[in-house]
C-alpha atoms as a PDB file:
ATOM      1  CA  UNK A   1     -15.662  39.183  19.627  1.00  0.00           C
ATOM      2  CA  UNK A   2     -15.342  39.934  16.051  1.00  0.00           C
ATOM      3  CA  UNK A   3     -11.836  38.848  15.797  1.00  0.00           C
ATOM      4  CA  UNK A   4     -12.098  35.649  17.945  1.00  0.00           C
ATOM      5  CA  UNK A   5     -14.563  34.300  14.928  1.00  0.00           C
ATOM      6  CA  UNK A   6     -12.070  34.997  12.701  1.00  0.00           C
ATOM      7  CA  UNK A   7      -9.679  33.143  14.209  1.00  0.00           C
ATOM      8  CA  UNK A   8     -12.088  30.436  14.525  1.00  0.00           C
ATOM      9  CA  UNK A   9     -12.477  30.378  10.832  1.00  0.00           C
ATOM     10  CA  UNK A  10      -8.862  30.061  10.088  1.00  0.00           C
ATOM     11  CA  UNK A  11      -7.941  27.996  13.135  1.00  0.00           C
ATOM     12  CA  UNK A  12     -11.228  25.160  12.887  1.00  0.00           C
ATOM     13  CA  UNK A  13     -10.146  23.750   8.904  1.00  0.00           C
ATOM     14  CA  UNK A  14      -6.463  24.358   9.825  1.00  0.00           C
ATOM     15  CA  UNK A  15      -6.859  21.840  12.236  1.00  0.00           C
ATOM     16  CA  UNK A  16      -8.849  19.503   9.916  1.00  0.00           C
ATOM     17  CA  UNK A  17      -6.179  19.967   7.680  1.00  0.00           C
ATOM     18  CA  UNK A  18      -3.374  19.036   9.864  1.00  0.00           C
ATOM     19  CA  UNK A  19      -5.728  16.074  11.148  1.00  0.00           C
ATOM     20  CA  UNK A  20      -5.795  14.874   7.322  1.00  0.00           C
ATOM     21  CA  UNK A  21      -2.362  15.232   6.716  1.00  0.00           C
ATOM     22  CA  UNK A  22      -1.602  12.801   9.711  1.00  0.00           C
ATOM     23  CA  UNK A  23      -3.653   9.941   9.163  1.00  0.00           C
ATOM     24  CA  UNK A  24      -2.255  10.425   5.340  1.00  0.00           C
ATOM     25  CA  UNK A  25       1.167   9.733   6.314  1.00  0.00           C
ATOM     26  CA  UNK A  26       0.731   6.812   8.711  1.00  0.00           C
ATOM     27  CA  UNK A  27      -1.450   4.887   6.156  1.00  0.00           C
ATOM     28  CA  UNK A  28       1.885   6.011   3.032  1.00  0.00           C
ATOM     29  CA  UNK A  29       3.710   3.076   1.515  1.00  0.00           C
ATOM     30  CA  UNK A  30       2.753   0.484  -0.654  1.00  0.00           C
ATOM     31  CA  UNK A  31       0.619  -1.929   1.125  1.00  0.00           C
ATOM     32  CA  UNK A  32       0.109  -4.507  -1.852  1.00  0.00           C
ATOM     33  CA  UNK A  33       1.110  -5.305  -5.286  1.00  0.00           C
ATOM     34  CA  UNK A  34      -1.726  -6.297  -7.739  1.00  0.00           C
ATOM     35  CA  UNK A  35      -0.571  -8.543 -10.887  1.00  0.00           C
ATOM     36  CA  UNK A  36      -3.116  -9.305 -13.541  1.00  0.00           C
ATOM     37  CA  UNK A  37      -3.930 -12.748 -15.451  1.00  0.00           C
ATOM     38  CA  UNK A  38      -1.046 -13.663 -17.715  1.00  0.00           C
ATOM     39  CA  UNK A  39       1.212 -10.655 -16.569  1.00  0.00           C
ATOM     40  CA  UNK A  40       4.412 -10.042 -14.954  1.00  0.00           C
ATOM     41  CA  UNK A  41       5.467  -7.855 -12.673  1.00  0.00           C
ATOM     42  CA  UNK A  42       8.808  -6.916 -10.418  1.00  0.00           C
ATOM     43  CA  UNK A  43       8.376  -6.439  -7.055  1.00  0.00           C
ATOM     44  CA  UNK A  44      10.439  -6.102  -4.154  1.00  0.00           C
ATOM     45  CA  UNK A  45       9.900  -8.419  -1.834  1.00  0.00           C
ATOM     46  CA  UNK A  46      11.980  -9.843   1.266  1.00  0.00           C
ATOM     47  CA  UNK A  47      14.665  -7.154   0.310  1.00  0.00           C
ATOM     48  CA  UNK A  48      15.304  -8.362  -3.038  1.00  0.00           C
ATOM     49  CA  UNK A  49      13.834  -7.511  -6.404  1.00  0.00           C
ATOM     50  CA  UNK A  50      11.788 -10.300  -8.024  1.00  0.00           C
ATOM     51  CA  UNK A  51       9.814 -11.176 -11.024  1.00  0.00           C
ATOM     52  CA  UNK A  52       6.392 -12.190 -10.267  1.00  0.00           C
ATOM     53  CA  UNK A  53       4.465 -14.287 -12.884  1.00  0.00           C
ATOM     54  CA  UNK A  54       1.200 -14.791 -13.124  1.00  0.00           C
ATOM     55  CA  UNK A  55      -0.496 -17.486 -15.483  1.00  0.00           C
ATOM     56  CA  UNK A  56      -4.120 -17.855 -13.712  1.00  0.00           C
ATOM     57  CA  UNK A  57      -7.395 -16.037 -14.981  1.00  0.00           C
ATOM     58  CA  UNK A  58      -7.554 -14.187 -11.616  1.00  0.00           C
ATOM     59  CA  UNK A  59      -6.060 -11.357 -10.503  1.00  0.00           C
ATOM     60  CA  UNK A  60      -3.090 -11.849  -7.319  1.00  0.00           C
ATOM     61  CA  UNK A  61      -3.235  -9.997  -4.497  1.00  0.00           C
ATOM     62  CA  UNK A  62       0.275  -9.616  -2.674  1.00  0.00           C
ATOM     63  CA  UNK A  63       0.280  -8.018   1.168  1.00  0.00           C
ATOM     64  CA  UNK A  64       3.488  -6.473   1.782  1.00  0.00           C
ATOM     65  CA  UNK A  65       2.933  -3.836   4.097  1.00  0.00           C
ATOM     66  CA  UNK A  66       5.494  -6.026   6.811  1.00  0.00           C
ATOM     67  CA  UNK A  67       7.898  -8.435   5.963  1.00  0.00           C
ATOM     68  CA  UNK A  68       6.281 -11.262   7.516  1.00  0.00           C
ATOM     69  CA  UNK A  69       3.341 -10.807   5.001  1.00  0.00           C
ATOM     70  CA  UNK A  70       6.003 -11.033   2.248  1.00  0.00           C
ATOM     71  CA  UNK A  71       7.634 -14.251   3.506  1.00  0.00           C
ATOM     72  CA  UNK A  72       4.619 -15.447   4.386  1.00  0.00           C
ATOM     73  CA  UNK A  73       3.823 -14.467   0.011  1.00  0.00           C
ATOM     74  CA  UNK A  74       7.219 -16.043  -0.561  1.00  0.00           C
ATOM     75  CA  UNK A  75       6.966 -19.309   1.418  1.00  0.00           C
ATOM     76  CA  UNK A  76       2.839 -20.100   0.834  1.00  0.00           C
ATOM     77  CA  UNK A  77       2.805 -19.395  -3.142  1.00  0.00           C
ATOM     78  CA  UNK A  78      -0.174 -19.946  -4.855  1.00  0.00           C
ATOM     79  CA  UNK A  79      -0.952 -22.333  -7.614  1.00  0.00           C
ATOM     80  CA  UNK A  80      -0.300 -20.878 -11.116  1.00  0.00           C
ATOM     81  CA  UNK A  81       2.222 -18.025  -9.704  1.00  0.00           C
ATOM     82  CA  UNK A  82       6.350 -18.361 -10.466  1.00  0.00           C
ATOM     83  CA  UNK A  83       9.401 -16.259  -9.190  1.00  0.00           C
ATOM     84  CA  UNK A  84      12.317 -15.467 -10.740  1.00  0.00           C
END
């Protein structure tokens, strides 16, 4: 009996670990870029490297976890925000 609690011990946060480590992985990547008021910034976006520009007072928020976010970025740009 002794032994099965030990094994418990070690086996019960070795599976919380392993738990952890999954839902780590499968949330790993960049999800968005963030590009402050009057900076620039390159980012890759639709497979190609470009230079974001931002001349608003707010913050930009950029999705691209899939490419359709990033076309959707590229295609719907907001006012104030330039590409090179």
């Amino acid at each position: 009996m002794k032994k099965y609690y030990q094994l418990m011990i070690l086996a019960v946060p070795l599976l919380f670990f392993l738990v952890y480590i999954c839902s780590v992985s499968a949330a790993s990547g960049v999800a968005a870029y963030y590009v402050g008021p009057g900076e620039a910034y390159m980012a890759t976006l639709d497979g190609r490297v470009r230079k974001i520009t931002n001349t608003t007072s707010n913050t930009l928020f950029i999705p691209v976890r899939t490419l359709a976010e990033q076309q959707s970025f590229l295609n719907n740009l907001p006012v104030g925000v330039y590409l090179e």
